[in-house]
N, C-alpha and C. Protein backbone atom coordinates (compact mmCIF):
# COMPACT_ATOMS: atom_id res chain seq x y z
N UNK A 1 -3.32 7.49 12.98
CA UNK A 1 -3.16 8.91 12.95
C UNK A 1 -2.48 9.30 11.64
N UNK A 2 -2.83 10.54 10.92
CA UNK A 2 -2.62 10.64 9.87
C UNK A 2 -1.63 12.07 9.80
N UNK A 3 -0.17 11.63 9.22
CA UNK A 3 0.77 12.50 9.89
C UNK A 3 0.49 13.63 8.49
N UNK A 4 0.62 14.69 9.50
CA UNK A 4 0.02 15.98 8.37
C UNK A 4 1.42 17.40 8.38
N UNK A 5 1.18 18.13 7.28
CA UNK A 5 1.89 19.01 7.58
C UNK A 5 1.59 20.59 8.34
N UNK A 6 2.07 21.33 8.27
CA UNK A 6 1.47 22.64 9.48
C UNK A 6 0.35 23.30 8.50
N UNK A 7 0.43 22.85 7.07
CA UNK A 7 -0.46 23.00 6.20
C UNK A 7 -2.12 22.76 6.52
N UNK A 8 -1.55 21.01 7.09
CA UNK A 8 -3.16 20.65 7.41
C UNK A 8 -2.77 19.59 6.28
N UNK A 9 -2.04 19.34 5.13
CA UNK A 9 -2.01 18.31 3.91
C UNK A 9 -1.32 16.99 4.54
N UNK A 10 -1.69 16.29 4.37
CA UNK A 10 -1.18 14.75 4.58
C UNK A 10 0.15 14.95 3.78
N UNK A 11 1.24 13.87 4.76
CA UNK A 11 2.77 14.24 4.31
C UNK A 11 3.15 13.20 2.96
N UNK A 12 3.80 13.54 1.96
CA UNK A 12 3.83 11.96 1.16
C UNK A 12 4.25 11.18 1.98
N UNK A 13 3.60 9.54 1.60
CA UNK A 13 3.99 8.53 2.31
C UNK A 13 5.43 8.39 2.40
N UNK A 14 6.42 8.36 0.88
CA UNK A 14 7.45 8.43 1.13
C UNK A 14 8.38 9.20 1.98
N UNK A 15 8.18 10.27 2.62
CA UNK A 15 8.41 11.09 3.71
C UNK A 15 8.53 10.92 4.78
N UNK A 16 7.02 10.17 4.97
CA UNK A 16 6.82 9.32 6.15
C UNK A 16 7.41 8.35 6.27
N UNK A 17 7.34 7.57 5.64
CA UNK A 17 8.67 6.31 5.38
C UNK A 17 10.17 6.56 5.72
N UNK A 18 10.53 7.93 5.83
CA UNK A 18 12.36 7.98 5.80
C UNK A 18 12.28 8.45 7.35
N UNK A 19 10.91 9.05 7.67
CA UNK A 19 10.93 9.75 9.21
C UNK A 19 11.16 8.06 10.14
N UNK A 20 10.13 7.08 9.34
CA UNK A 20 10.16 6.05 10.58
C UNK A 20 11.33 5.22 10.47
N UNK A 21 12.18 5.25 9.22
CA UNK A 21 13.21 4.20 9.26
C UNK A 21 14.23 5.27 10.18
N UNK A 22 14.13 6.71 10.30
CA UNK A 22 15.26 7.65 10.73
C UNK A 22 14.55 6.77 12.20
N UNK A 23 13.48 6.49 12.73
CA UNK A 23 13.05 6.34 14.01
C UNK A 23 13.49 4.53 14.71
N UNK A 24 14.18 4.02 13.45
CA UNK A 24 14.49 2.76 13.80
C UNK A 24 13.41 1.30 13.52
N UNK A 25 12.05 2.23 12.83
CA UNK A 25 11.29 1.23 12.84
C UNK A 25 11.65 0.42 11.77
N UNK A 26 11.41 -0.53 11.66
CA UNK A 26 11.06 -1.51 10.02
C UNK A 26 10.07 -1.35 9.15
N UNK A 27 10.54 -0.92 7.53
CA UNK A 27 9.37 -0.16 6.53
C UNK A 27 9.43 -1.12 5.41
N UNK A 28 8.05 -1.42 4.83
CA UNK A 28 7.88 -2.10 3.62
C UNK A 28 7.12 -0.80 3.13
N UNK A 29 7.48 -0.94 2.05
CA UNK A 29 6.75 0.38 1.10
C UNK A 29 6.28 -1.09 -0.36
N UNK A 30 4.54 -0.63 -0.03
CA UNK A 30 4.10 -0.84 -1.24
C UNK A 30 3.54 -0.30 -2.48
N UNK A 31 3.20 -0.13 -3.72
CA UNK A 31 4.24 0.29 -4.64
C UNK A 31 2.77 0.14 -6.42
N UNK A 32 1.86 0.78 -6.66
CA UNK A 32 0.98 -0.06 -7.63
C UNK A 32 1.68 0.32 -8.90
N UNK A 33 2.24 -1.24 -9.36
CA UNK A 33 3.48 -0.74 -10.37
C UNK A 33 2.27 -1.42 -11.77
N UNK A 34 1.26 -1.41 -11.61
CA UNK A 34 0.45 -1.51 -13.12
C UNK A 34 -1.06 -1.62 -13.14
N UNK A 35 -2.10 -1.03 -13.89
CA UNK A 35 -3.21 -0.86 -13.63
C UNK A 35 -4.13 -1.20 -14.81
N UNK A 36 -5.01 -2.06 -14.83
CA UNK A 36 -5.93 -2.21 -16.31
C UNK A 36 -7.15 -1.97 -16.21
N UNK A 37 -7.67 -1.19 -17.13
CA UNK A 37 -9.58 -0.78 -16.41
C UNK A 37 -9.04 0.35 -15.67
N UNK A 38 -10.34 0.21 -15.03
CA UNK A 38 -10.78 1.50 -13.88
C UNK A 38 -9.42 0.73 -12.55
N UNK A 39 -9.03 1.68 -11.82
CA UNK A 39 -8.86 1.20 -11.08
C UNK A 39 -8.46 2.61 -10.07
N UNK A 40 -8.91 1.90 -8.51
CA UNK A 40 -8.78 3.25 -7.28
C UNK A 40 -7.87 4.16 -7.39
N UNK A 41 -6.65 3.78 -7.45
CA UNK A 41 -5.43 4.42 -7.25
C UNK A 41 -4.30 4.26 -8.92
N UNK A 42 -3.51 5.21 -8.74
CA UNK A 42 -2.87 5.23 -10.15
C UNK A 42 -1.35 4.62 -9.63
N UNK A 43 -0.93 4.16 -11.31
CA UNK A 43 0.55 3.54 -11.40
C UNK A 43 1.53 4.42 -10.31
N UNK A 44 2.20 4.18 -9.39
CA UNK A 44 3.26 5.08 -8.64
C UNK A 44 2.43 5.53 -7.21
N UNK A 45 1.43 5.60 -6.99
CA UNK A 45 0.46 5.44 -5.77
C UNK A 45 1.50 4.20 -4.45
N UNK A 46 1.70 5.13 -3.49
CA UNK A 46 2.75 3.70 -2.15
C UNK A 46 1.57 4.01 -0.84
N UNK A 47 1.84 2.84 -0.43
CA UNK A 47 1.33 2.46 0.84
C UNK A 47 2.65 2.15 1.98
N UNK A 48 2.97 3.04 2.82
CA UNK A 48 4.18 2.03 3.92
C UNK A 48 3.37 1.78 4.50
N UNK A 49 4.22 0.55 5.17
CA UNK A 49 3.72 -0.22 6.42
C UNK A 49 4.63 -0.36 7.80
N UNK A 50 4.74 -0.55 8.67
CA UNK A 50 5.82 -0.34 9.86
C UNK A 50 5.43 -1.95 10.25
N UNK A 51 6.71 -2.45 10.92
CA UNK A 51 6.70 -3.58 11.90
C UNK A 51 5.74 -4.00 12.61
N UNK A 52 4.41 -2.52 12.99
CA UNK A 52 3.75 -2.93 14.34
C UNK A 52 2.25 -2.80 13.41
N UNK A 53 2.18 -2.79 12.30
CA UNK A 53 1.25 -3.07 11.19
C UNK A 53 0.78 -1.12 10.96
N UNK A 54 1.44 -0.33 11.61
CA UNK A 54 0.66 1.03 11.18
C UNK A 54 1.03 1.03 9.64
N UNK A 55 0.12 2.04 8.99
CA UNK A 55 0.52 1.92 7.65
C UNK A 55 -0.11 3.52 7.34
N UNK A 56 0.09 4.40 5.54
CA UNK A 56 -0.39 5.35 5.63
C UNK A 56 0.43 5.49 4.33
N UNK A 57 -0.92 6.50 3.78
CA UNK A 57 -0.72 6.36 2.00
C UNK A 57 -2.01 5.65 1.82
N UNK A 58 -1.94 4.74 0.47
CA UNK A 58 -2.56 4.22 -0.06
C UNK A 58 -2.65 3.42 -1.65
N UNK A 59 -3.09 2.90 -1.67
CA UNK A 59 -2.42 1.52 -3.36
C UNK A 59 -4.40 1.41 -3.38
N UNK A 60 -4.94 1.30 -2.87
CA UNK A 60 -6.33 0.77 -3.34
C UNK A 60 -7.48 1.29 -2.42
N UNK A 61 -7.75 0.66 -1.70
CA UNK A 61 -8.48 0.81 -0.38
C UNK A 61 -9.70 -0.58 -0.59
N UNK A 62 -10.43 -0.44 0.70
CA UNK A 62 -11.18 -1.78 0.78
C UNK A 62 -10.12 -2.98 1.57
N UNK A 63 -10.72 -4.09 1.03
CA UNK A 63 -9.67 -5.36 1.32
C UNK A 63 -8.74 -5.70 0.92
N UNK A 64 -8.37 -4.89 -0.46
CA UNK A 64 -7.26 -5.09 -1.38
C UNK A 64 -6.32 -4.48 -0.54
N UNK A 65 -6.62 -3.04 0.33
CA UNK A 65 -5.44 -2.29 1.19
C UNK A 65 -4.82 -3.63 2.84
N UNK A 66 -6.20 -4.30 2.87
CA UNK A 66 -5.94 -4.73 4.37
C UNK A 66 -5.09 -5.98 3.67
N UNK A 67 -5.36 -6.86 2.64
CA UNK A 67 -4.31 -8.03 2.22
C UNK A 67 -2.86 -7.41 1.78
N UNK A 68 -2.44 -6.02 1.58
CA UNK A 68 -1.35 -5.43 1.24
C UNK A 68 -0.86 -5.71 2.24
N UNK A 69 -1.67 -5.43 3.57
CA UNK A 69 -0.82 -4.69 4.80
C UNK A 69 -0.37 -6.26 5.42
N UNK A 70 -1.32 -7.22 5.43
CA UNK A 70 -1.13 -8.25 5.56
C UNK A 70 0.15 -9.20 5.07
N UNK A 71 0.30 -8.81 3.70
CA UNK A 71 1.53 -9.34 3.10
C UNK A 71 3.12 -8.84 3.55
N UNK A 72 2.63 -7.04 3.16
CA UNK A 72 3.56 -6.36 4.05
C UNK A 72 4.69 -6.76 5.76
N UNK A 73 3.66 -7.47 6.47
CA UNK A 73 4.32 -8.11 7.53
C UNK A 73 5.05 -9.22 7.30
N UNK A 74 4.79 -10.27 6.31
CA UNK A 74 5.51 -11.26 6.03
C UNK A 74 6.39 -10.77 4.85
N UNK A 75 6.62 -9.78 4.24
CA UNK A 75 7.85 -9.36 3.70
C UNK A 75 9.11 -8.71 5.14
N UNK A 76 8.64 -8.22 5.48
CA UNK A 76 9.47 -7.58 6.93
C UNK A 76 9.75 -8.87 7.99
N UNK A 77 9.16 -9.53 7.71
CA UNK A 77 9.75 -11.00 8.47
C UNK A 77 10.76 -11.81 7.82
N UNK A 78 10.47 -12.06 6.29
CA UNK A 78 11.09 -12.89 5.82
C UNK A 78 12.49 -11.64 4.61
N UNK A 79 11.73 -10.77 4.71
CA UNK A 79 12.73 -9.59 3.84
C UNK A 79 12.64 -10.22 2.19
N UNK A 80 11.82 -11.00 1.78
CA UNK A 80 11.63 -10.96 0.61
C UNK A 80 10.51 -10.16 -0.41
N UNK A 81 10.49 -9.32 -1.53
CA UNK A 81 9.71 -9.01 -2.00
C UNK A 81 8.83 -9.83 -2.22
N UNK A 82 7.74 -9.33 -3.42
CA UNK A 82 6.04 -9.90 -3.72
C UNK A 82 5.41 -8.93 -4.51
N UNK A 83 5.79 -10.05 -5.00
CA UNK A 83 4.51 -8.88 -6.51
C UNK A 83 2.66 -9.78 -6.64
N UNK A 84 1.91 -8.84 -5.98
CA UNK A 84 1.01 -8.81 -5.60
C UNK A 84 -0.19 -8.17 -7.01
N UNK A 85 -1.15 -9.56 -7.11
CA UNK A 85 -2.58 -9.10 -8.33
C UNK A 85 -3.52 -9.26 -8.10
N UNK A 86 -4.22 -8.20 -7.97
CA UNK A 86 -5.87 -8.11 -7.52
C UNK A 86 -6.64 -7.91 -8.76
N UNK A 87 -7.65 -8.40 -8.90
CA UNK A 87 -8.56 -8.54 -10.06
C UNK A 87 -9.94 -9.34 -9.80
N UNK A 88 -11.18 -8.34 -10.10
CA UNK A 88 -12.27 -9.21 -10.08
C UNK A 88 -13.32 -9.14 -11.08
N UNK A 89 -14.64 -10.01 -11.13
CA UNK A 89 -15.46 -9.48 -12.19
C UNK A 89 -16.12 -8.41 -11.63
N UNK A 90 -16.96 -7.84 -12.42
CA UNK A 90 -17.53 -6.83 -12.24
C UNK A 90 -18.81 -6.88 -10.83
N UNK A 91 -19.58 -8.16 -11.07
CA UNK A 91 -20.62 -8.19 -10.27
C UNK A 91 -19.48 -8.40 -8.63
N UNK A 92 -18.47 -8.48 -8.30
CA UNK A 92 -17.92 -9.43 -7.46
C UNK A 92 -17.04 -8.22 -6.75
N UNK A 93 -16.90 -7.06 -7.48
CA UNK A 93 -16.00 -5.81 -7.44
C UNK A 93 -16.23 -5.32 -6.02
N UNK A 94 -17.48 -4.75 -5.43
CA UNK A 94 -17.56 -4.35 -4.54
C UNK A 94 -17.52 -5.26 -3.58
N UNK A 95 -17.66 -6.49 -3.36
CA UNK A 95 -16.80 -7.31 -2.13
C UNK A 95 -15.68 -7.32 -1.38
N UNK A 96 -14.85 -7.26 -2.41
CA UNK A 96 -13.40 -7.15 -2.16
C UNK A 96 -12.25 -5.85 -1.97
N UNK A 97 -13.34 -4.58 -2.62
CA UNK A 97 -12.45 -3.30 -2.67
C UNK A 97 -12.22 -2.93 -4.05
N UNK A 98 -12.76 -3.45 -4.75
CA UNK A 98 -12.63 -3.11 -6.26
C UNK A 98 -13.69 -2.41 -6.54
N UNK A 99 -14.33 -1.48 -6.47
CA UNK A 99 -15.42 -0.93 -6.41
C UNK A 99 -15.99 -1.15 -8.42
N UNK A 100 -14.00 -0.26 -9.05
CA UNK A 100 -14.42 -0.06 -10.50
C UNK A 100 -14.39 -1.23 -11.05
N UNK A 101 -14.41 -2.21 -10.87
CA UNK A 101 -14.05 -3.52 -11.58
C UNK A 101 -12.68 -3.65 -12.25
N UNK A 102 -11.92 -3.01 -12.09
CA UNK A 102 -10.62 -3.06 -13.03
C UNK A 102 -9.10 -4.09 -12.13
N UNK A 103 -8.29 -3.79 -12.53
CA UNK A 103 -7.13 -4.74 -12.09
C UNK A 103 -6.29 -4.37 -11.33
N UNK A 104 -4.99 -4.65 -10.60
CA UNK A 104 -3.54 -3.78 -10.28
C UNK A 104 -2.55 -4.81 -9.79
N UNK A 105 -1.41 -4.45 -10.04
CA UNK A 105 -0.44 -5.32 -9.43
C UNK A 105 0.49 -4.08 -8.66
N UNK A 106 0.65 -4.62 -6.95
CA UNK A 106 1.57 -3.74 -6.30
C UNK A 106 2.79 -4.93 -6.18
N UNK A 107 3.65 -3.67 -5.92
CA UNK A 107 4.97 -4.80 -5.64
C UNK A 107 5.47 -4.31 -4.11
N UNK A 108 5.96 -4.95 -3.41
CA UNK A 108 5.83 -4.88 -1.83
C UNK A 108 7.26 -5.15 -1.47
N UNK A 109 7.81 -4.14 -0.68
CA UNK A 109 9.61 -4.41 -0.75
C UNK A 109 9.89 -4.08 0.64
N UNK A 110 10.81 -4.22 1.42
CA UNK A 110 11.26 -3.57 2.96
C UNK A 110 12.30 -2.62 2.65
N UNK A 111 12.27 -1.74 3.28
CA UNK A 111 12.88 -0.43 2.61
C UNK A 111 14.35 -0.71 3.77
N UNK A 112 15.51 -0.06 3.07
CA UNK A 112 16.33 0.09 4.54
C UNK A 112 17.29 -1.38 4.15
């Protein structure tokens, strides 16, 4: 579910992020701290993630978003960051979620 405002606009993720830690949940906020080429989403683009894997925002989309969310849980387990690099060739791009062929590194932290 995609938490919106009375607007109808999707809330920033970071917003959402302070509502669920105010709610007790556990938050990793991920983070695309560098971009080369084309790439989905821009430098400063977050994805949170909660304990029970919900997540909302966005860093990429495709498989590159579902291995975020994936990592995301084993940062909230173990509470260590991860600096995370996706990169493919061009013919190989749309497999994985890279549609433009270009690069990114997110960095993945537990907030709180």
């Amino acid at each position: 579910m995609l938490d919106q405002t009375q607007s109808g606009e999707p809330l920033d993720p970071l917003m959402t992020a302070e509502d669920w830690m105010k709610e007790g949940r556990d938050v990793a906020i991920a983070t695309v701290v560098e971009t080369w080429g084309s790439a989905p989403r821009p430098v400063g683009s977050h994805l949170i993630i909660d304990g029970e894997g919900h997540f909302e925002g966005s860093v990429s989309g495709g498989c590159v978003e579902g291995a975020v969310v994936a990592e995301a849980a084993d940062v909230l387990s173990d509470g260590k960051p991860r600096m995370l690099e996706f990169g493919v060739a061009d013919e190989t791009a749309w497999q994985v979620g890279l549609s433009c062929g270009g690069r990114i590194k997110v960095y993945v932290e537990r907030l709180g």
